[in-house]
Every structure is written in structure tokens, then in C-alpha cells.
PDB file of N, CA and C in Angstrom:
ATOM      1  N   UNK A   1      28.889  96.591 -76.747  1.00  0.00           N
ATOM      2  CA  UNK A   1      28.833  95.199 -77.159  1.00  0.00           C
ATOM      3  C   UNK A   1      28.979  94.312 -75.935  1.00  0.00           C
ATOM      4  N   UNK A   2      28.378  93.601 -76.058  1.00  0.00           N
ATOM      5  CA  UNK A   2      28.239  92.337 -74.743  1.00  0.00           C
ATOM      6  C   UNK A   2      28.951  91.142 -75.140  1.00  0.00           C
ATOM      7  N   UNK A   3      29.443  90.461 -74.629  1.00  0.00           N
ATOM      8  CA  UNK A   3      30.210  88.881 -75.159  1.00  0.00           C
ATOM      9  C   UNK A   3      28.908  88.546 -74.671  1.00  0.00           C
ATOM     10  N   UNK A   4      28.944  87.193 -75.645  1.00  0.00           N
ATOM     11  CA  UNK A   4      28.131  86.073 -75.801  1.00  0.00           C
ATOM     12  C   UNK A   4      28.433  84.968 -75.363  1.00  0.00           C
ATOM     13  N   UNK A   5      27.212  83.703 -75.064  1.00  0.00           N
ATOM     14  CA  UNK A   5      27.665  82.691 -74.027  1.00  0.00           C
ATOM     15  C   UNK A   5      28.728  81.923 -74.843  1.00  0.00           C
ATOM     16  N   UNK A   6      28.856  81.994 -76.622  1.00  0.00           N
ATOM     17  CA  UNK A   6      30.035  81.276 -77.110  1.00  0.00           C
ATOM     18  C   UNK A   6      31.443  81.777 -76.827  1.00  0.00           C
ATOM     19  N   UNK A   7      31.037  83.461 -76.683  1.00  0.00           N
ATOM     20  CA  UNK A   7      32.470  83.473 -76.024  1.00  0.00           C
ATOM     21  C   UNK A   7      32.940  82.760 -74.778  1.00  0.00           C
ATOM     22  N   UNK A   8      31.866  82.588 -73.701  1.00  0.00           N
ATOM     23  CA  UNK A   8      32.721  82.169 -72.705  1.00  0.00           C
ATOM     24  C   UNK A   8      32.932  80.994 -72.697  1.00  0.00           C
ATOM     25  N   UNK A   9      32.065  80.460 -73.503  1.00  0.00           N
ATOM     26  CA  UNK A   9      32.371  78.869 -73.669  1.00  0.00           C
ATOM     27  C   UNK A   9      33.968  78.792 -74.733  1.00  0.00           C
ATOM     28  N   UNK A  10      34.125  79.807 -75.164  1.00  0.00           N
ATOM     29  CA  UNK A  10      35.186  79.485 -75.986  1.00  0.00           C
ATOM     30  C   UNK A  10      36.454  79.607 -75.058  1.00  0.00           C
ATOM     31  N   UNK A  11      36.339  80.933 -74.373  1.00  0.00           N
ATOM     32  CA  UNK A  11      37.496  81.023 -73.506  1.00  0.00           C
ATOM     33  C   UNK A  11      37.320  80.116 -72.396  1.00  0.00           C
ATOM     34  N   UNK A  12      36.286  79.418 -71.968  1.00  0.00           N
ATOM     35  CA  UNK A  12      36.864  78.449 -71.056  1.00  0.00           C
ATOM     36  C   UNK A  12      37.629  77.362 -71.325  1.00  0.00           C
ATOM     37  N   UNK A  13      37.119  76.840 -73.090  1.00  0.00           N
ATOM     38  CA  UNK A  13      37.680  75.990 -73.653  1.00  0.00           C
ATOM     39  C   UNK A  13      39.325  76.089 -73.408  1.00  0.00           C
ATOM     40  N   UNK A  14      39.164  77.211 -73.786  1.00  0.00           N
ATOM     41  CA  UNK A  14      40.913  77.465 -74.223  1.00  0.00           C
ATOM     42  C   UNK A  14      41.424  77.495 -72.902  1.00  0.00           C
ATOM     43  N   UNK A  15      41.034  78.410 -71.734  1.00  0.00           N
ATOM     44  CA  UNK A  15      41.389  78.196 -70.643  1.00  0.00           C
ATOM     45  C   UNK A  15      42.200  76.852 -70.274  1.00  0.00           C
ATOM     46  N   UNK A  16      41.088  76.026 -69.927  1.00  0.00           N
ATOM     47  CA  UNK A  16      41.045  74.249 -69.753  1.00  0.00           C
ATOM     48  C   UNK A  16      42.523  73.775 -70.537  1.00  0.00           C
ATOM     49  N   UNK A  17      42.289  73.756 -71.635  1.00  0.00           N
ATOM     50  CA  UNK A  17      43.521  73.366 -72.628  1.00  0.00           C
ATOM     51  C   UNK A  17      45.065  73.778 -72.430  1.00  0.00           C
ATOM     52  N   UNK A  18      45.139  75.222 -72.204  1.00  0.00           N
ATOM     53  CA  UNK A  18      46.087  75.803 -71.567  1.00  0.00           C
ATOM     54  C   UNK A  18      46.529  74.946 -70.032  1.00  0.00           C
ATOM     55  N   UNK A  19      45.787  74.709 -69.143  1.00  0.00           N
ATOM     56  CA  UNK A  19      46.222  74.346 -67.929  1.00  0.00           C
ATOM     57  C   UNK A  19      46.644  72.851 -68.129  1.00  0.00           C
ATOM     58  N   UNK A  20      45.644  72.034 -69.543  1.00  0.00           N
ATOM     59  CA  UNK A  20      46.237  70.844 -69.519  1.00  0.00           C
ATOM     60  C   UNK A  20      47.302  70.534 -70.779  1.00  0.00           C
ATOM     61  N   UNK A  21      47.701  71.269 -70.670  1.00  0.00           N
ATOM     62  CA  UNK A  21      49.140  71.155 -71.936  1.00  0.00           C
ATOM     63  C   UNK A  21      48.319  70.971 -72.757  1.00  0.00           C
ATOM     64  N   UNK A  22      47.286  71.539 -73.688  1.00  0.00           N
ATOM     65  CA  UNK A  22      46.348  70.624 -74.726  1.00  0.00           C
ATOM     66  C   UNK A  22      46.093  71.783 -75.247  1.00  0.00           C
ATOM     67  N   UNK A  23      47.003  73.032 -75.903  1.00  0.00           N
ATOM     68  CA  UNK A  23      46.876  74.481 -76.366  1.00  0.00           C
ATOM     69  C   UNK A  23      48.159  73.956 -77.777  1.00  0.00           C
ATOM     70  N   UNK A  24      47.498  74.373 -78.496  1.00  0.00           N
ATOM     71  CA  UNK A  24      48.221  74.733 -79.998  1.00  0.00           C
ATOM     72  C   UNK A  24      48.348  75.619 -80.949  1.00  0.00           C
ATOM     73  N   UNK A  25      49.571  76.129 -81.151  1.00  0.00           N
ATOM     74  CA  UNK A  25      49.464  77.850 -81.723  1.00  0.00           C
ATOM     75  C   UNK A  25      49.974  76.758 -83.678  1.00  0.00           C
ATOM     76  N   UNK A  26      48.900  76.907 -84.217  1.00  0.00           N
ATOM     77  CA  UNK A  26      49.112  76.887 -85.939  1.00  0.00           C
ATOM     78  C   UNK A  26      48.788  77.557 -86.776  1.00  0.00           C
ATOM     79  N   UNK A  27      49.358  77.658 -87.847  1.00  0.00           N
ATOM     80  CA  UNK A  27      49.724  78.296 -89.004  1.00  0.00           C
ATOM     81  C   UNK A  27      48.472  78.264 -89.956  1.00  0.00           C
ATOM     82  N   UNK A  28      47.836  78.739 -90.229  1.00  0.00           N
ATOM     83  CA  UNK A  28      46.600  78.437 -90.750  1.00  0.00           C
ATOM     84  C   UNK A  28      46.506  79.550 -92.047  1.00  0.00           C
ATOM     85  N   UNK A  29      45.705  79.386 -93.181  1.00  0.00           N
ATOM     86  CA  UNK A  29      45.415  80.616 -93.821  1.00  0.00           C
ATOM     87  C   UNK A  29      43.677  81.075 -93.970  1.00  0.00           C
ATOM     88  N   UNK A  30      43.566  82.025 -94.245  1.00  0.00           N
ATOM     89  CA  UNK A  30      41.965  83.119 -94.349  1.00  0.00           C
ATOM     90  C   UNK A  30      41.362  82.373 -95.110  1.00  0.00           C
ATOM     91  N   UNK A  31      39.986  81.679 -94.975  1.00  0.00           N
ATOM     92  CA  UNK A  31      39.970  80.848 -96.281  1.00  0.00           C
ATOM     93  C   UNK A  31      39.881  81.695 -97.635  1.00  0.00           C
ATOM     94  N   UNK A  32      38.826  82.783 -97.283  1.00  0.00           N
ATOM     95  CA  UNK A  32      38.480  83.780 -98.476  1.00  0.00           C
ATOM     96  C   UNK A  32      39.698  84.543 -98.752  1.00  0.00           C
ATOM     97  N   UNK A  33      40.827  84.815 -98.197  1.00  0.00           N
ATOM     98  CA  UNK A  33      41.714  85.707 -98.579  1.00  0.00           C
ATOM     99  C   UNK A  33      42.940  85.838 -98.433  1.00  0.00           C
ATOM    100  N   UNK A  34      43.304  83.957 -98.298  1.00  0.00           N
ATOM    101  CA  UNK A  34      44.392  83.395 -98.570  1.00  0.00           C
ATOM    102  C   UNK A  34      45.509  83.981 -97.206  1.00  0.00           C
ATOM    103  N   UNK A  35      45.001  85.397 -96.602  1.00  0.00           N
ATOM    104  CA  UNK A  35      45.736  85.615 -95.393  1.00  0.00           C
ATOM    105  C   UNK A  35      46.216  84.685 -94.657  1.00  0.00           C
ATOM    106  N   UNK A  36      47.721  84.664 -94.397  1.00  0.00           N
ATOM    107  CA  UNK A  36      48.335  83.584 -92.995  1.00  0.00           C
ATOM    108  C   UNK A  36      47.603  84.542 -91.661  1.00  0.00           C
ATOM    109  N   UNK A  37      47.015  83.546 -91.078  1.00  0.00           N
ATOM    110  CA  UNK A  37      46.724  83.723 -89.956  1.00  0.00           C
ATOM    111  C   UNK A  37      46.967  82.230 -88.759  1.00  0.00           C
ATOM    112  N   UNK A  38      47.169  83.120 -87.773  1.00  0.00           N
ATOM    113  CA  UNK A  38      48.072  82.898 -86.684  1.00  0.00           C
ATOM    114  C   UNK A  38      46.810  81.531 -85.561  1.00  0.00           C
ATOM    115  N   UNK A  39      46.572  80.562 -85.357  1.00  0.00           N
ATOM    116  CA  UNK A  39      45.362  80.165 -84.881  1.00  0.00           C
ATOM    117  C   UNK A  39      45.780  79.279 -83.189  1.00  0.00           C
ATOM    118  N   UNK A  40      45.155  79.814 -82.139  1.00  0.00           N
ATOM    119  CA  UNK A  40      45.029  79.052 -81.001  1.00  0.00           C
ATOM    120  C   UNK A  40      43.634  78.386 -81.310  1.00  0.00           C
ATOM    121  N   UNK A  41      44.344  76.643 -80.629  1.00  0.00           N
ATOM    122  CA  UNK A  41      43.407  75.338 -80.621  1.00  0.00           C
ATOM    123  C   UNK A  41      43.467  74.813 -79.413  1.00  0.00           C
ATOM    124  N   UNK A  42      42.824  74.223 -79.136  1.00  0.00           N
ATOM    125  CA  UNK A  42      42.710  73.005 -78.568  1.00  0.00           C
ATOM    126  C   UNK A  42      42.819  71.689 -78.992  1.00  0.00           C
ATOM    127  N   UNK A  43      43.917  70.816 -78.146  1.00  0.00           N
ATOM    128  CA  UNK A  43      43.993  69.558 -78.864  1.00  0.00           C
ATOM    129  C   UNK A  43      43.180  68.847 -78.493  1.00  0.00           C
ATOM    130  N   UNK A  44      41.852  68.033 -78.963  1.00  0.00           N
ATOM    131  CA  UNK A  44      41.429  67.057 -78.467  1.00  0.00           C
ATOM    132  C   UNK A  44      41.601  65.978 -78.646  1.00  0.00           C
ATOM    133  N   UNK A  45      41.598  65.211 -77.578  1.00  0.00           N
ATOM    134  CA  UNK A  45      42.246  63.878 -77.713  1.00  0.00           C
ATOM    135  C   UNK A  45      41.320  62.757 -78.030  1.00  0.00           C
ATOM    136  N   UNK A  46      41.642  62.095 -79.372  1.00  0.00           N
ATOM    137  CA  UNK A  46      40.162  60.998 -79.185  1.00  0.00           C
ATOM    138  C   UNK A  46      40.766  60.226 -78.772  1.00  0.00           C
ATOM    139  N   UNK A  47      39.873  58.712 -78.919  1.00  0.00           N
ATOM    140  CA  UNK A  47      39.604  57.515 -78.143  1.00  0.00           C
ATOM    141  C   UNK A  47      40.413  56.942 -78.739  1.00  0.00           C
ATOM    142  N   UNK A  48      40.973  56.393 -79.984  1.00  0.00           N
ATOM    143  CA  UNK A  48      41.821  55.677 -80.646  1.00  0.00           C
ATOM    144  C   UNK A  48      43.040  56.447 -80.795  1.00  0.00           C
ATOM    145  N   UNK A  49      43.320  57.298 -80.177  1.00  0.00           N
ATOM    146  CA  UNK A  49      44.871  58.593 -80.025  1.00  0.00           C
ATOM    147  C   UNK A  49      45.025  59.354 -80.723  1.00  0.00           C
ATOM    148  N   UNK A  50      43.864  59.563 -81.971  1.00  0.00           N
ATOM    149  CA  UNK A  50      43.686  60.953 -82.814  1.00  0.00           C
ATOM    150  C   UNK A  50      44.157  61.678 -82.215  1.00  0.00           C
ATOM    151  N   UNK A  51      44.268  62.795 -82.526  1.00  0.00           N
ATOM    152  CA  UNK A  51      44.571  64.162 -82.092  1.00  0.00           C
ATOM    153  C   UNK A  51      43.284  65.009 -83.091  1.00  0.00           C
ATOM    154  N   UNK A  52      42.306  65.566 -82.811  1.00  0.00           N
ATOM    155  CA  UNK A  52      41.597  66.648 -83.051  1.00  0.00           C
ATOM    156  C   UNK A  52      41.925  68.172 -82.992  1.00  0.00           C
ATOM    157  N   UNK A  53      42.201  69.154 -83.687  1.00  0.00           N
ATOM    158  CA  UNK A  53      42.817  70.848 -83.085  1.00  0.00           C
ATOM    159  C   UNK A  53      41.241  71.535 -83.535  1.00  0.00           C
ATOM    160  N   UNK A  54      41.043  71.885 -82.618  1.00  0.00           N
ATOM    161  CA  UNK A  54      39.799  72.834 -82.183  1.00  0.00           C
ATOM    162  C   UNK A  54      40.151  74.173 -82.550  1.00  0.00           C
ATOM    163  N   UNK A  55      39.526  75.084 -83.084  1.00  0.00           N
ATOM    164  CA  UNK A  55      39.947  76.578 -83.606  1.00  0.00           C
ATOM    165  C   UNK A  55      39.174  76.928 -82.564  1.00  0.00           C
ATOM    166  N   UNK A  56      40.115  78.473 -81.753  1.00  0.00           N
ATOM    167  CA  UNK A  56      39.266  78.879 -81.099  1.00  0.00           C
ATOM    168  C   UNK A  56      39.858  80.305 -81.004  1.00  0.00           C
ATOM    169  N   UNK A  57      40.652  80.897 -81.532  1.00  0.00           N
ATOM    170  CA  UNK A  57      40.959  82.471 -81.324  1.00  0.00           C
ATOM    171  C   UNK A  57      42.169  82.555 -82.488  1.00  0.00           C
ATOM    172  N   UNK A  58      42.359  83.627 -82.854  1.00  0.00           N
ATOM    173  CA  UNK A  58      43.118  83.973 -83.623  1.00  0.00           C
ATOM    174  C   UNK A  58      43.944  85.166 -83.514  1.00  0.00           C
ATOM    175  N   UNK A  59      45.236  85.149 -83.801  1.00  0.00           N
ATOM    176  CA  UNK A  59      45.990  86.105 -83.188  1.00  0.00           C
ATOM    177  C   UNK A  59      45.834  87.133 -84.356  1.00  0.00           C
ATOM    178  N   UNK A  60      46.679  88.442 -83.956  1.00  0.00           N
ATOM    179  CA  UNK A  60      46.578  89.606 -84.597  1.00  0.00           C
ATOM    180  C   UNK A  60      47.910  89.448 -85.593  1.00  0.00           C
ATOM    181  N   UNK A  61      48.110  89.777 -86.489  1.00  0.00           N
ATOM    182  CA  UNK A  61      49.104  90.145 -87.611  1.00  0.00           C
ATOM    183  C   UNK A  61      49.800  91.492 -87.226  1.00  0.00           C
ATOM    184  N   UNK A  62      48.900  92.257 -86.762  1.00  0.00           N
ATOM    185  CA  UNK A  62      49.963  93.606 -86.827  1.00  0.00           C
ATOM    186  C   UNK A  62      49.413  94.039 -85.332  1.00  0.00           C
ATOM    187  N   UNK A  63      49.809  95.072 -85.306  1.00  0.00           N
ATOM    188  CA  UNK A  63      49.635  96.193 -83.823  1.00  0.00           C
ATOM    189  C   UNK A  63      48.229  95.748 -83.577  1.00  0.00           C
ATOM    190  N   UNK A  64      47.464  95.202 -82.550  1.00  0.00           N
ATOM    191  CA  UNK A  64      46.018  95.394 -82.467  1.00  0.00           C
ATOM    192  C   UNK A  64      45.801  96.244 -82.023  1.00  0.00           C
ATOM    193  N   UNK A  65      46.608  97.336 -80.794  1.00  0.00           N
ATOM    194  CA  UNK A  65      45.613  98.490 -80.680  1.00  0.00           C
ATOM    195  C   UNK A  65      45.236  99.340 -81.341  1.00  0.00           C
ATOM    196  N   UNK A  66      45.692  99.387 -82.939  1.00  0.00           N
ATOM    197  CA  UNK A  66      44.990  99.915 -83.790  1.00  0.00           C
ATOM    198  C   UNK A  66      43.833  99.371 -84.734  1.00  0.00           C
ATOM    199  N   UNK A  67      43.868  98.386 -84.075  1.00  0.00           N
ATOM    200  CA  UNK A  67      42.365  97.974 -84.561  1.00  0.00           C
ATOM    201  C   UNK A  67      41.260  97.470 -83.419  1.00  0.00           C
ATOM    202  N   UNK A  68      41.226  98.092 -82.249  1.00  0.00           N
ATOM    203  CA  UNK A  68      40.384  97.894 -81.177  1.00  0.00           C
ATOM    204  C   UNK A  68      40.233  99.103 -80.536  1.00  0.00           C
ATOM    205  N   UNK A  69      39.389  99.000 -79.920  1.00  0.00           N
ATOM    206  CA  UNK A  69      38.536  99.989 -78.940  1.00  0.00           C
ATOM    207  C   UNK A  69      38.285  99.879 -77.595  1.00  0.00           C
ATOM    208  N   UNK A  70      38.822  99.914 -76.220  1.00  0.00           N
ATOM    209  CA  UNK A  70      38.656  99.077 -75.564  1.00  0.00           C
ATOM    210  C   UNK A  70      37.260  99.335 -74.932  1.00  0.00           C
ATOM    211  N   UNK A  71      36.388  98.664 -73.803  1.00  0.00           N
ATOM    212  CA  UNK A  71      35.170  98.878 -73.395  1.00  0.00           C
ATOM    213  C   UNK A  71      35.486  99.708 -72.538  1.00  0.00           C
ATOM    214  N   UNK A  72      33.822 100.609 -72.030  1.00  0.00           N
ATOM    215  CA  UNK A  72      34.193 102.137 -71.061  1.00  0.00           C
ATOM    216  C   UNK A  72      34.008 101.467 -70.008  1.00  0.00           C
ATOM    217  N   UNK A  73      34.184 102.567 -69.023  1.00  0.00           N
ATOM    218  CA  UNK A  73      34.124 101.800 -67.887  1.00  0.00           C
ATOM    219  C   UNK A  73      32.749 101.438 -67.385  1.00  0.00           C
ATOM    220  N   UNK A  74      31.777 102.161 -67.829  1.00  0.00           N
ATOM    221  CA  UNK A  74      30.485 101.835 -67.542  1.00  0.00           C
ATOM    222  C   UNK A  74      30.068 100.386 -68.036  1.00  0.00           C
ATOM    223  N   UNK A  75      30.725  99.604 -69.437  1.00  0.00           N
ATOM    224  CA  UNK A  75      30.726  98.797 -70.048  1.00  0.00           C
ATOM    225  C   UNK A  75      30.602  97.195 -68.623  1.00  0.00           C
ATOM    226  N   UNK A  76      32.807  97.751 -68.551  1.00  0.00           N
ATOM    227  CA  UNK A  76      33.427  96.665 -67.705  1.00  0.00           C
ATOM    228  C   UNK A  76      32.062  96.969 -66.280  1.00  0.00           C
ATOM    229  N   UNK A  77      31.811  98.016 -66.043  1.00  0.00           N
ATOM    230  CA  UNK A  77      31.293  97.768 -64.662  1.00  0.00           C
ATOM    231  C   UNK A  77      29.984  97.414 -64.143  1.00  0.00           C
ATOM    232  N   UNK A  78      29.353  96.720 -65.778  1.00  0.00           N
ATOM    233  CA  UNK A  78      28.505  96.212 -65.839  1.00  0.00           C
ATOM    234  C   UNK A  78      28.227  94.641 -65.388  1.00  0.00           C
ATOM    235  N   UNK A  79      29.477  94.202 -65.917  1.00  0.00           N
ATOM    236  CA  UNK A  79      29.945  93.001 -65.634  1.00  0.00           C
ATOM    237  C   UNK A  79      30.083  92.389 -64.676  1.00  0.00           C
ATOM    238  N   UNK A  80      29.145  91.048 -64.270  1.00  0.00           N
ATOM    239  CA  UNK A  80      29.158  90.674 -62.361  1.00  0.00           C
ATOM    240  C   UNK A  80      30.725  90.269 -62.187  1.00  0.00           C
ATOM    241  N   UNK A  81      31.456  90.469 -61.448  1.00  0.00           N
ATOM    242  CA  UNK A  81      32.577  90.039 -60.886  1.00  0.00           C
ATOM    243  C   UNK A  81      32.632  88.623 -60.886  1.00  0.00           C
ATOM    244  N   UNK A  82      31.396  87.618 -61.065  1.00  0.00           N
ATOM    245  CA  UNK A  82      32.152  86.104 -61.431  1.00  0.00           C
ATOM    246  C   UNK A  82      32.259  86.162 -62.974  1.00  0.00           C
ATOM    247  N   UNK A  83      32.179  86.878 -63.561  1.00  0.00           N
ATOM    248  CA  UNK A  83      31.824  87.182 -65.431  1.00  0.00           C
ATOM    249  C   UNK A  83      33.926  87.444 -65.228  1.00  0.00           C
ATOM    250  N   UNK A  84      34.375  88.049 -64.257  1.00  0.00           N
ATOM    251  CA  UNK A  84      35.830  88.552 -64.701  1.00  0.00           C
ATOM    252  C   UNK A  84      36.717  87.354 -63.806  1.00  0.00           C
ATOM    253  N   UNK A  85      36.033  86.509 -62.822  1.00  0.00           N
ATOM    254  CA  UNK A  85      36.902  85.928 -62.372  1.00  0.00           C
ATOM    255  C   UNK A  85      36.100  84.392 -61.809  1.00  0.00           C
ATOM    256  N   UNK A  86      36.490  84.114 -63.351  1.00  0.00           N
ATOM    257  CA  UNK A  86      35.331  82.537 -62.978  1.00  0.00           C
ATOM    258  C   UNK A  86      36.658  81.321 -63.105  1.00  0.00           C
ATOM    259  N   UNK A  87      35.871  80.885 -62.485  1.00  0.00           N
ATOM    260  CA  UNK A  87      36.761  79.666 -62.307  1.00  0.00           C
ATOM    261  C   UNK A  87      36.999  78.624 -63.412  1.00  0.00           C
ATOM    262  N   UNK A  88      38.006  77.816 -63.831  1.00  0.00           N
ATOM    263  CA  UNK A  88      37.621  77.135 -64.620  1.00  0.00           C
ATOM    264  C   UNK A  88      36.992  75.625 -64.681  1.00  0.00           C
ATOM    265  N   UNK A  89      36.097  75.228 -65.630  1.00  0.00           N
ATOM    266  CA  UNK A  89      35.698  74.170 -65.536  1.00  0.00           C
ATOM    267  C   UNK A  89      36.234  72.885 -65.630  1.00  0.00           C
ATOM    268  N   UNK A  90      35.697  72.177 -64.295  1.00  0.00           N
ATOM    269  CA  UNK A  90      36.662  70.863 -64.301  1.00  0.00           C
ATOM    270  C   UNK A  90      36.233  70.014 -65.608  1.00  0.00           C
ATOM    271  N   UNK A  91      37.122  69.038 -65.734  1.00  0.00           N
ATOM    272  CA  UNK A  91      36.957  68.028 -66.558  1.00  0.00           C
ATOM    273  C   UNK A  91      37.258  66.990 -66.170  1.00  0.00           C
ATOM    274  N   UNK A  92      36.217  65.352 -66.804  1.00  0.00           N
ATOM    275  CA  UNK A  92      36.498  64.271 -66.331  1.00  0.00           C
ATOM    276  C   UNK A  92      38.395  63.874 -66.582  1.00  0.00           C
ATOM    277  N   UNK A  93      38.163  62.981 -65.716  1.00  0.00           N
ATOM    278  CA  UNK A  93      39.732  62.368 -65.490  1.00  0.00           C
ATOM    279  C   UNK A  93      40.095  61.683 -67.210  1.00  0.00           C
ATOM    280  N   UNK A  94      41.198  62.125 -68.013  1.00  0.00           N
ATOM    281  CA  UNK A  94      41.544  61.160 -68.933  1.00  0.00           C
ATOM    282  C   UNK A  94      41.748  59.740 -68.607  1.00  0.00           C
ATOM    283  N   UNK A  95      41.776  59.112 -69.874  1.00  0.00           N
ATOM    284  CA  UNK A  95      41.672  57.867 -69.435  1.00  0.00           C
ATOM    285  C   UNK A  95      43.063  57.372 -70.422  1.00  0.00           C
ATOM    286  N   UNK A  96      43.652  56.650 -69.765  1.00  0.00           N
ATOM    287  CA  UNK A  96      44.887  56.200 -70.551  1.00  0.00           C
ATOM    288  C   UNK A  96      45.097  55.617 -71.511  1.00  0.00           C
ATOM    289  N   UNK A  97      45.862  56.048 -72.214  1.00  0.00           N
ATOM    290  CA  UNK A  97      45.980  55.560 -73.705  1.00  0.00           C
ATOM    291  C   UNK A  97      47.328  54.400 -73.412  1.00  0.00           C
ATOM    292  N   UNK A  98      46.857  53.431 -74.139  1.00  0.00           N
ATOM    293  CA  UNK A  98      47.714  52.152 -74.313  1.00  0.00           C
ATOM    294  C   UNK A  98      49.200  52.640 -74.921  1.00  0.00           C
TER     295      UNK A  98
END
């Protein structure tokens, strides 16, 4: 399996958010199956001081290494070395809220 460009757009998201205090761990449930699940966001900040939470990963409930597989090494060593160590993307300067 290959990640996709939404993954990296997702983990940069989250990346970004993390470095700017703008990461939120909530309580969320499955919609179809009422499951509590565990949700990392992003806060976005609007223009009038909303607060927006962006879904972007979801934590595990129980042990995950029993529910994963990890990639072989032929997999990872497919992968260009800026794919494992990219930088993150800047963002414009906020602008101050009154």
C-alpha cells in the first residue's frame, strides 16, 4: 500500500497545528456505530474568532499492534528520503484578533 497525497496533506496539516499550539485531542463518537472514538484536529481559527476543529486522525481504542501490519522493508525503501523527512509547510503570519 502506498500513502496518498491526502495523507500527506493530512499529516502536514496536523504537523503545522502541533507546532502552532492549534492541535485538539476530542471525544467524538462512530457515526454508524455509536463507538467513542478518540479524534486529533486542528483548530482553525476564523476571521470573526470562531474556532473551527478539523478531523484529521483518530486514535486507537485498544492495542494497535494487533491490528496493523507494519510495511517491509522493500516497502519503506521505496520511499524518497524527502517522503520521510519533509519539512513542514510554512504558513502566512496570523493576523490579530481584537
Amino acid at each position: 500500500m502506498s500513502l496518498l497525497p491526502c495523507h500527506r496533506t493530512n499529516f502536514d496539516t496536523l504537523r503545522q497545528a502541533a507546532l502552532n499550539n492549534d492541535l485538539a485531542l476530542m471525544a467524538c463518537r462512530h457515526r454508524d456505530t455509536g463507538e467513542p472514538i478518540a479524534v486529533l484536529c486542528a483548530a482553525n481559527r476564523c476571521p470573526r474568532g470562531e474556532i473551527e476543529f478539523v478531523p484529521l486522525a483518530t486514535l486507537f481504542n485498544d492495542n494497535p499492534y494487533e491490528f496493523l501490519v507494519p510495511p517491509t522493508v522493500s516497502e519503506t525503501d521505496a520511499l524518497p528520503a524527502t517522503d520521510l523527512n519533509h519539512d513542514p509547510p510554512t504558513s502566512p503570519p496570523r493576523e490579530a484578533t481584537p
